[in-house]
Protein backbone atom coordinates (compact mmCIF):
# COMPACT_ATOMS: atom_id res chain seq x y z
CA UNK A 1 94.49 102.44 132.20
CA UNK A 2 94.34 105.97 130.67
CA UNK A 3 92.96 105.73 127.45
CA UNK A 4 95.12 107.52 124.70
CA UNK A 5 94.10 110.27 122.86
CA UNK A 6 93.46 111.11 119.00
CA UNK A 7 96.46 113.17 118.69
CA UNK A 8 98.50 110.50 120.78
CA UNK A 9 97.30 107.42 118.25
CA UNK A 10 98.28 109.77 115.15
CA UNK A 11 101.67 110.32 116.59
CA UNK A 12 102.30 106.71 117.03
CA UNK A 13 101.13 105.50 113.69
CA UNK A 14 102.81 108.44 112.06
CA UNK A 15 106.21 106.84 114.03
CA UNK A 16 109.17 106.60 112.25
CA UNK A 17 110.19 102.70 112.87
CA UNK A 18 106.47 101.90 112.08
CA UNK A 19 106.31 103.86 108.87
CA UNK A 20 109.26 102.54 107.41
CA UNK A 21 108.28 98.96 107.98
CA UNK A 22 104.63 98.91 107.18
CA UNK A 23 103.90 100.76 104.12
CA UNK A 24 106.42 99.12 102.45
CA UNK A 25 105.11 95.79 103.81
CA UNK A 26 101.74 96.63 102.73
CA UNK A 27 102.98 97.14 98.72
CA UNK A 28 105.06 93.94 99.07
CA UNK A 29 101.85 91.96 100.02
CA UNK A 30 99.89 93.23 97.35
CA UNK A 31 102.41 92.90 94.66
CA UNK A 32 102.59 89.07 96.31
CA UNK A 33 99.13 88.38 95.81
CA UNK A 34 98.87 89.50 92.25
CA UNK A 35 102.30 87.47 91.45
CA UNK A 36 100.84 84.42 92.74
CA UNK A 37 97.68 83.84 91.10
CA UNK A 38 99.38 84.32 87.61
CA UNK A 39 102.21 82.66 88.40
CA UNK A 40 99.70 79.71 89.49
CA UNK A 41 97.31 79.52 86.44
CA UNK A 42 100.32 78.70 84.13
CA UNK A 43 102.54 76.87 86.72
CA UNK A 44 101.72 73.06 85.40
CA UNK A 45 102.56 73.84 81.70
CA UNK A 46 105.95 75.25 82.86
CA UNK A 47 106.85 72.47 85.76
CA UNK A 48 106.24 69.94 83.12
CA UNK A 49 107.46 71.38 80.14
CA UNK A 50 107.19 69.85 77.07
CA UNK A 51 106.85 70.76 72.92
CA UNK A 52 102.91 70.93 73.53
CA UNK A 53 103.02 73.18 77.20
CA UNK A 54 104.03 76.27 74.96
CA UNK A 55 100.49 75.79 72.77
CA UNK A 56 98.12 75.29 75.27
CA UNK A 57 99.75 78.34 77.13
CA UNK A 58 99.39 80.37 74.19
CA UNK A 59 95.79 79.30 74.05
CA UNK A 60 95.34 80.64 76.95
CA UNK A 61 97.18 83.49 77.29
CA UNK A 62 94.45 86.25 76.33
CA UNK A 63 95.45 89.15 78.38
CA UNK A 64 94.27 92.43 76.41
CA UNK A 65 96.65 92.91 74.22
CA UNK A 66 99.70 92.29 75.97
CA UNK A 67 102.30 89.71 74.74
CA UNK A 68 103.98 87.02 77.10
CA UNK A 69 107.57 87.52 74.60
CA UNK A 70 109.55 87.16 77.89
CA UNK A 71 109.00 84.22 78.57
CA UNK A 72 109.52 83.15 75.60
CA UNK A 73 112.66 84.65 75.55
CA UNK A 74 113.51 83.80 78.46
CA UNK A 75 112.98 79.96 77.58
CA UNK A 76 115.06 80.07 74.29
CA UNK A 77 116.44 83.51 73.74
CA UNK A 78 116.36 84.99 70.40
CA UNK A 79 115.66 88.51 69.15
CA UNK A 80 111.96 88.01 70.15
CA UNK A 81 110.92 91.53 70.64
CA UNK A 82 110.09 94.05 67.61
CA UNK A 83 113.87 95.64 67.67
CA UNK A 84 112.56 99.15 66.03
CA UNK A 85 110.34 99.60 69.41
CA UNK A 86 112.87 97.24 71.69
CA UNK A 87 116.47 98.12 70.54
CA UNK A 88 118.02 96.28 73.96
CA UNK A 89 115.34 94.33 75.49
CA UNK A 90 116.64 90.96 74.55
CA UNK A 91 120.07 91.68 75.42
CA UNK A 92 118.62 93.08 78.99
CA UNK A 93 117.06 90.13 79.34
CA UNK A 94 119.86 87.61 78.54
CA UNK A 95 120.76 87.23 81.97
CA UNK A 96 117.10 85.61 83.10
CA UNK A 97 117.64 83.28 80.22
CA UNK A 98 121.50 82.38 81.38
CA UNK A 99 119.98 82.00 85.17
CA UNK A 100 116.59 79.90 83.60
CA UNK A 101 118.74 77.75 81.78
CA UNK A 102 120.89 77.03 85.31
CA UNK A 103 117.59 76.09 87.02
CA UNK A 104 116.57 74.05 84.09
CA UNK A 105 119.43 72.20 84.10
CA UNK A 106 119.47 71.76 88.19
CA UNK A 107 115.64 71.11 88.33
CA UNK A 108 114.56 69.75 85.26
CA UNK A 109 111.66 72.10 85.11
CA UNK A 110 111.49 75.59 82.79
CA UNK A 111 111.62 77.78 85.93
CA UNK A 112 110.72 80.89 83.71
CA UNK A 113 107.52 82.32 85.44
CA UNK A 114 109.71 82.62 88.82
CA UNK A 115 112.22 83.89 87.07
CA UNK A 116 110.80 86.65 84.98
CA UNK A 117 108.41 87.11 88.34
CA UNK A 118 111.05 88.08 90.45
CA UNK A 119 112.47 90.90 87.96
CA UNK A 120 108.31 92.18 87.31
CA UNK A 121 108.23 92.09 91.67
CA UNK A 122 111.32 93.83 92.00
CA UNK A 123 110.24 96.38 89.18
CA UNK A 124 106.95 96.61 90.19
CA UNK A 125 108.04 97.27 93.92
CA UNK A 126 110.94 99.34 92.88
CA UNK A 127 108.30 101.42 90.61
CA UNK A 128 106.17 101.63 94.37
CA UNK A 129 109.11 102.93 96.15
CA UNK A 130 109.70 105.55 93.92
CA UNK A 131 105.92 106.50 93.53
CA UNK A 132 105.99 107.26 97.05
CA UNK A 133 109.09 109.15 97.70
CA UNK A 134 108.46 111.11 94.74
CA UNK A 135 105.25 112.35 96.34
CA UNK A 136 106.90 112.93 99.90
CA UNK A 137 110.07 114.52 98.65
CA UNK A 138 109.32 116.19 95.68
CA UNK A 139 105.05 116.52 95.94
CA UNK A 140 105.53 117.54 99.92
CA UNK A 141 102.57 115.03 100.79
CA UNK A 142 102.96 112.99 104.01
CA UNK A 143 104.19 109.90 104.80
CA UNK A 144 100.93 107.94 105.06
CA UNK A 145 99.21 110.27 102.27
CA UNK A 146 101.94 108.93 99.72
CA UNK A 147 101.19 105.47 100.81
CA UNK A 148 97.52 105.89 99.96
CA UNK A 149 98.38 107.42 97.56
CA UNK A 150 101.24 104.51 95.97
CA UNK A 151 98.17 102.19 96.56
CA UNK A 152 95.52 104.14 94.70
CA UNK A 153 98.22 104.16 91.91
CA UNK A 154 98.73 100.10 92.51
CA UNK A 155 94.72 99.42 92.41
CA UNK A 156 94.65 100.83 88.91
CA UNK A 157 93.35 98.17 86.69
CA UNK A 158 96.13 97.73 83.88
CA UNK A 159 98.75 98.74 86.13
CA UNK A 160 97.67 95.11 87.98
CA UNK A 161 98.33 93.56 85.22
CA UNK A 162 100.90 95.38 84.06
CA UNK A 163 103.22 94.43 87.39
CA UNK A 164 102.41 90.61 86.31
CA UNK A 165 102.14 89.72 82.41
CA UNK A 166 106.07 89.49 80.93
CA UNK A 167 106.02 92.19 78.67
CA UNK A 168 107.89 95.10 78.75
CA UNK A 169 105.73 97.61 80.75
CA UNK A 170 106.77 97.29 84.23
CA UNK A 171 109.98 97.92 83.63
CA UNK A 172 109.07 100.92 81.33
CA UNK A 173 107.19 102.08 84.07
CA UNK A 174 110.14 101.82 86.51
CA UNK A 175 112.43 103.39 84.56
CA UNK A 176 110.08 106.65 83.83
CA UNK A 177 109.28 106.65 87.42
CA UNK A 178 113.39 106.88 88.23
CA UNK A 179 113.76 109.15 85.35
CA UNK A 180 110.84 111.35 87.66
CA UNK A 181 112.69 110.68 90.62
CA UNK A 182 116.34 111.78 89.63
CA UNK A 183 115.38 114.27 88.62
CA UNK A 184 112.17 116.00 90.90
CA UNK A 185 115.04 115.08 94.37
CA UNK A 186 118.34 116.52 92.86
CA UNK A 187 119.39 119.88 91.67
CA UNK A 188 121.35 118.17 89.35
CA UNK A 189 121.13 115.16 87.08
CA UNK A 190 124.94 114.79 85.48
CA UNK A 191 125.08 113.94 82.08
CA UNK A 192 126.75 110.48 82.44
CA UNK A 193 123.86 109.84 84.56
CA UNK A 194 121.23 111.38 82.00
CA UNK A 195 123.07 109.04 79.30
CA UNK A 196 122.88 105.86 80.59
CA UNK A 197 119.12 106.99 82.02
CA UNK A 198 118.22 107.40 78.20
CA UNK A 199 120.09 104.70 77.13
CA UNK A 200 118.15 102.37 79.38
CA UNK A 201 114.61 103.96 79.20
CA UNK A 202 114.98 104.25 75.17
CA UNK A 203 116.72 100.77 74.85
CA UNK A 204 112.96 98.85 76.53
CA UNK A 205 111.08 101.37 74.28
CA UNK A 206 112.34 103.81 72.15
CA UNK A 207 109.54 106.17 72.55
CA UNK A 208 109.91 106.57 75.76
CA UNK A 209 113.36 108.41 75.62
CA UNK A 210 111.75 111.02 74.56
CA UNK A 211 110.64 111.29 78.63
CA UNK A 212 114.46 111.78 79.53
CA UNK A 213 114.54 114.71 77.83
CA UNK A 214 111.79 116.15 78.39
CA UNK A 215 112.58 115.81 82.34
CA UNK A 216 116.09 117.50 81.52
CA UNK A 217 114.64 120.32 79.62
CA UNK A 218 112.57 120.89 82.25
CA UNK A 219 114.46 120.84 85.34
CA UNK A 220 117.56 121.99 83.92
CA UNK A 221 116.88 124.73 80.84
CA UNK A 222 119.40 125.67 78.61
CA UNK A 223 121.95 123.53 80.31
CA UNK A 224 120.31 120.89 78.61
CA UNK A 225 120.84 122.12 75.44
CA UNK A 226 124.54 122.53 75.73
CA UNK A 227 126.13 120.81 72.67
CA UNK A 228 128.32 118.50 74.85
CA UNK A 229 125.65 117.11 77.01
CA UNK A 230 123.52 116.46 73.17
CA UNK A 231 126.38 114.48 72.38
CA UNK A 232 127.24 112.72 74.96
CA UNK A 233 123.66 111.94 76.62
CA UNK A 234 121.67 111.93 73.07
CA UNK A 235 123.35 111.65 70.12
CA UNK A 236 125.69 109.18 71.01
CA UNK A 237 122.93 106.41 72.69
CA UNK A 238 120.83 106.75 69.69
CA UNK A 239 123.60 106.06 66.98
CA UNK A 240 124.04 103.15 69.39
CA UNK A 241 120.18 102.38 69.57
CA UNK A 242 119.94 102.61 65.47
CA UNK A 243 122.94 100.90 64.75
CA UNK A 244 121.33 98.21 67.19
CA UNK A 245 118.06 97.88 64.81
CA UNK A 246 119.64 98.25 62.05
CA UNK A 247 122.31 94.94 62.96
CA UNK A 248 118.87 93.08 63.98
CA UNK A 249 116.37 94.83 61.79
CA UNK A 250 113.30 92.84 61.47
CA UNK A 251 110.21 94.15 59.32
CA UNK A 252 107.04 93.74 61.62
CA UNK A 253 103.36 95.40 60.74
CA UNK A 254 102.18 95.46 63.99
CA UNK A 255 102.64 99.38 64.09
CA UNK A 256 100.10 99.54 60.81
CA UNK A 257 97.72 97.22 61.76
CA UNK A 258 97.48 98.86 65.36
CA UNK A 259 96.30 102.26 64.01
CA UNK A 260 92.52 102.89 62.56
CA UNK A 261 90.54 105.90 61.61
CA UNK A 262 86.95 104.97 62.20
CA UNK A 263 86.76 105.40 66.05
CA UNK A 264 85.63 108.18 68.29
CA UNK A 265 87.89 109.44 70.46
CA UNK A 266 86.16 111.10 73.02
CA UNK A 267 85.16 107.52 73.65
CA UNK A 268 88.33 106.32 73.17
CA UNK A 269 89.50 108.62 75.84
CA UNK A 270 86.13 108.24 78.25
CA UNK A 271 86.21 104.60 77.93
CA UNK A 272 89.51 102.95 77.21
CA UNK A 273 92.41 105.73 78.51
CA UNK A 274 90.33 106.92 81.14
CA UNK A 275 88.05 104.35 81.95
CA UNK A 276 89.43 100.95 81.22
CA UNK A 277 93.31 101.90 82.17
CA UNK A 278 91.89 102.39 85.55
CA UNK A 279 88.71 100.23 86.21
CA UNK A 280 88.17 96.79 84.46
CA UNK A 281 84.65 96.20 82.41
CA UNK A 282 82.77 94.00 83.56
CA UNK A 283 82.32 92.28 80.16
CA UNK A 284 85.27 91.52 77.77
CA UNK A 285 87.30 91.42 80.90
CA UNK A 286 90.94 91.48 79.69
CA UNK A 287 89.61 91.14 75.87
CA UNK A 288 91.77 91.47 72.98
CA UNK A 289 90.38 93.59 70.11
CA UNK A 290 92.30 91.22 68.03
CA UNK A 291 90.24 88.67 69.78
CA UNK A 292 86.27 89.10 69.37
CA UNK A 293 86.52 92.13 72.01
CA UNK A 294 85.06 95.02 70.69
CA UNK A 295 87.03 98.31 70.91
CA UNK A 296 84.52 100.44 72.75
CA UNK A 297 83.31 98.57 75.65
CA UNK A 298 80.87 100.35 78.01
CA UNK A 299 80.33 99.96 81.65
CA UNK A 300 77.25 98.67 83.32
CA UNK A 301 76.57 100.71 86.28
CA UNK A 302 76.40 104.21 86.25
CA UNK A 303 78.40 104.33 89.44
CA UNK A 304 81.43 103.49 87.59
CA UNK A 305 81.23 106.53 85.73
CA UNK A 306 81.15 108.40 88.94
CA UNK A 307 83.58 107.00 89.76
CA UNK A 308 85.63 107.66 86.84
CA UNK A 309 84.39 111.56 86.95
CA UNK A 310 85.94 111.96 91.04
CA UNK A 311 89.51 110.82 90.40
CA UNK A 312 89.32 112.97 86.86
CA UNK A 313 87.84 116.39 89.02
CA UNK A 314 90.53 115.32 91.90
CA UNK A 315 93.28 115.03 88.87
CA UNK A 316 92.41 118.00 87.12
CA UNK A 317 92.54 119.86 90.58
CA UNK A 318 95.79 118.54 91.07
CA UNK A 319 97.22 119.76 87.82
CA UNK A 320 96.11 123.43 88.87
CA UNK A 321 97.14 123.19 92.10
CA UNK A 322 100.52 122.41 91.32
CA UNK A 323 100.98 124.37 88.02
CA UNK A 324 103.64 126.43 89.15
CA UNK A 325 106.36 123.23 90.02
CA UNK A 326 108.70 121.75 87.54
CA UNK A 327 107.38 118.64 88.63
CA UNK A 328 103.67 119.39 87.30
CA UNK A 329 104.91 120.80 84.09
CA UNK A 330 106.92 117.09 83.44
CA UNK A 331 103.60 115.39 84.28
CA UNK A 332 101.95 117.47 81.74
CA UNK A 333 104.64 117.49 79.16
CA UNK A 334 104.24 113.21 79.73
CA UNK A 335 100.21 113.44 79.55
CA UNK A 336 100.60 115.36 76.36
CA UNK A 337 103.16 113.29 74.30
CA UNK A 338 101.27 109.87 74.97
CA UNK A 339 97.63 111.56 74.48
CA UNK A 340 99.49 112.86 70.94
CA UNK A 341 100.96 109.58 70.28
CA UNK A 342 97.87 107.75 70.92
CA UNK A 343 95.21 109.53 70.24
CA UNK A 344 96.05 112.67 68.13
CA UNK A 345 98.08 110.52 65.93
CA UNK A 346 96.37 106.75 66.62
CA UNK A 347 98.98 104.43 67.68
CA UNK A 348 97.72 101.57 69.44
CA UNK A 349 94.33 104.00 69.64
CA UNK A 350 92.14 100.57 69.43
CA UNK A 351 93.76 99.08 72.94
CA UNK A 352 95.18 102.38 74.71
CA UNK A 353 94.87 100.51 77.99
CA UNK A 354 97.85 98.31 77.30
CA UNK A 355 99.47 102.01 77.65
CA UNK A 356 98.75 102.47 80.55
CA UNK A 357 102.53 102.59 82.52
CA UNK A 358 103.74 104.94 80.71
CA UNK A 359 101.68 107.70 81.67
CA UNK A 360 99.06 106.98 84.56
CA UNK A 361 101.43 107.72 87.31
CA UNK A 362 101.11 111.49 86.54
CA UNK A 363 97.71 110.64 88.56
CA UNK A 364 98.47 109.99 91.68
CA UNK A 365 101.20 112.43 91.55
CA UNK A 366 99.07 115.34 90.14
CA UNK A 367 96.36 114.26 92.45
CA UNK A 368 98.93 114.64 95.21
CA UNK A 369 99.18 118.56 95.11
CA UNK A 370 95.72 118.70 95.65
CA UNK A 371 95.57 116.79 98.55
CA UNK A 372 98.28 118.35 99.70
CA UNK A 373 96.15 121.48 99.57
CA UNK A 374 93.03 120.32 101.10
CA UNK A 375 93.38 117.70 103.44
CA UNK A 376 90.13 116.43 103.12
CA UNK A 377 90.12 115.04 99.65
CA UNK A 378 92.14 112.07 101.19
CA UNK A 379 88.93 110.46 102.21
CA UNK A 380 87.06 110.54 98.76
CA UNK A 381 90.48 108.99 97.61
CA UNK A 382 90.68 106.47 99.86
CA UNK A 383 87.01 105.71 99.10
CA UNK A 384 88.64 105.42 95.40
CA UNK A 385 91.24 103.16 96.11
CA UNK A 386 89.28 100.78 98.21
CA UNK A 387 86.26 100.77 95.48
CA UNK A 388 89.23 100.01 92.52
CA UNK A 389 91.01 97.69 94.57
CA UNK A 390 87.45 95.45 95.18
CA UNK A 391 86.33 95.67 92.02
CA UNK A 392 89.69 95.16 89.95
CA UNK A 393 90.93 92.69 92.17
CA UNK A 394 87.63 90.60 92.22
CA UNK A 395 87.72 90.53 88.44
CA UNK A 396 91.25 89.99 87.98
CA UNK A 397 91.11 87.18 90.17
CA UNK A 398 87.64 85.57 88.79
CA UNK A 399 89.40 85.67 85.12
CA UNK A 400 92.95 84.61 86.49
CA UNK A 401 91.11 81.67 88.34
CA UNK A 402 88.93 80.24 85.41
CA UNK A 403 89.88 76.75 84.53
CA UNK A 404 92.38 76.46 81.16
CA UNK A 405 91.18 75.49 77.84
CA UNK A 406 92.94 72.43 77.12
């Protein structure tokens, strides 16, 4: 039997049937396994639901500083959400709490986690999808490079847990990543499209419309500056989004009390937005700095500083490489409004991580130009990606797995 060659193996795996079945396959899987160990640390206190379920869940529920407001939500909707930073996230959400309140009914169990886990899967694999064609069709990488690629991007440690807690983020993250995507693959992004796009992306959080436009200044100039499109795609949504907050106003301090003056941030930024957004600690795993975690946490190992420096070198190498596309000058209009948010001006500065899906996926995109340009630098990435994958997943799980504090 003749034994096939190299360039005879790279043809067939590079096969169209085989490519459109496995990568996404391979995303599915992983989004599956993550899913089902959260879903399965909580799953008694929701399949026998009762007034004290909610209180031992909440004593339990220590997951940085992300908030599980969906489910509750979900369970017995109200305006849970703070409406000056959410102006349509409960009413989005409505539905899940029309179809929980079916299963209750049918079941006799609060089937929240599965619902709210389907919507974070099909987000979270929606925001994988897009990742990937944005870096074939838009970046020019190949087919398999964008799946490494889309997996590097998945094996970031916050964006885990971001594709599993019920909090807003992964659906922030795939609504930036369409916004990306309409508009790096068309010529043209019409402005009842580039309405509702705002309307949606500012409606889960408010800061984040300021992405849509950025992405239609960009791409389309002075077009986007036309007084009509204003109105119709910007002025108009926000009346709509104000006169939203202002019907279901509710005073919150959380924006005060998340804001302090006394921390470095070149740590901040070594850390927390560059460190801890993409590799766990080791200690505080999944802290709260509301909780006894402290805000600078540093890593044990020196390798994991390394570490941090490669996909930083690769990144900054991407951002030069592809300085000259529309594409790379969204990316760095994205980098800069969150670093100016957070850090320049200190919102949320003490847990910056939480951040992290609304601006890491200029990454893997920006890293994509420079593999694009040298081939090579796909191995020290895939070196990357397996390393964060090991280590993130192994202490995701460990902490995921630990017995409940009843």
């Amino acid at each position: 039997m003749p034994v096939p060659n190299i360039s005879d193996l790279k043809s067939r795996l590079s096969g169209t049937k085989l490519d459109h079945w496995l990568s996404p396959a391979l995303i599915a899987l992983l989004l599956l396994v993550l899913h089902y160990f959260f879903i399965a640390r909580f799953l008694d206190q929701f399949m026998h639901y009762d007034d004290s379920s909610w209180h031992v869940f909440m004593a339990n529920f220590h997951m940085a500083g992300f908030d599980p407001l969906t489910y509750h939500v979900v369970t017995d909707w109200h305006m849970g959400y703070d409406i000056l930073r959410h102006p349509l996230l409960a009413w989005l959400v409505w539905p899940l709490y029309a179809i929980n309140s079916l299963l209750w009914q049918l079941t006799g169990a609060n089937c929240v986690q599965f619902v709210c886990g389907a919507l974070l899967f099909g987000c979270g694999y929606g925001s994988a999808l897009l990742m990937r064609s944005i870096l074939v069709r838009a970046v020019g990488t190949g087919r398999w490079t964008a799946t490494l690629l889309t997996v590097f991007f998945l094996s970031f440690a916050y964006i885990m847990v971001s594709l599993i807690v019920p909090d807003h983020f992964c659906l922030s993250l795939f609504l930036l990543l369409l916004v990306i995507h309409q508009h790096a693959t068309r010529s043209t992004v019409s402005t009842a499209t580039q309405c509702l796009l705002y309307t949606l992306t500012a409606g889960v959080t408010l800061t984040n419309g300021v992405v849509v436009f950025l992405a239609d200044i960009i791409f389309h100039g002075r077009d986007a500056l036309r007084p009509r499109r204003l109105l119709a795609a910007y002025v108009l949504p926000t009346i709509f989004l104000l006169s939203s907050v202002l019907i279901f106003q509710r005073q919150t301090d959380s924006t005060t009390k998340w804001i302090k003056d006394n921390i470095t941030k070149t740590e901040i930024v070594v850390e927390n937005m560059l460190g801890e957004s993409i590799q766990f600690h080791r200690k505080h795993i999944l802290g709260d700095v509301l909780w006894h975690r402290p805000v600078i946490v540093r890593y044990l190992w020196w390798g994991s500083y390394a570490i941090e420096a490669a996909y930083a070198v690769i990144f900054v190498l991407g951002m030069w490489y592809g300085r000259r596309e529309r594409l790379l000058w969204l990316l760095a209009a994205i980098l800069t409004f969150n670093a100016t948010l957070h850090i320049l001006l200190g919102f949320a500065i003490d847990e910056v991580q939480i951040m992290t899906a609304h601006w890491a996926f200029v990454i893997p995109i920006a890293t994509g130009y420079a593999v694009r340009r040298h081939k090579w630098l796909a191995l020290p990435v895939l070196v990357i990606t397996l390393y964060l994958l090991a280590s993130n997943f192994y202490l995701l799980h460990r902490y995921l797995t630990w017995p409940l504090a009843k």
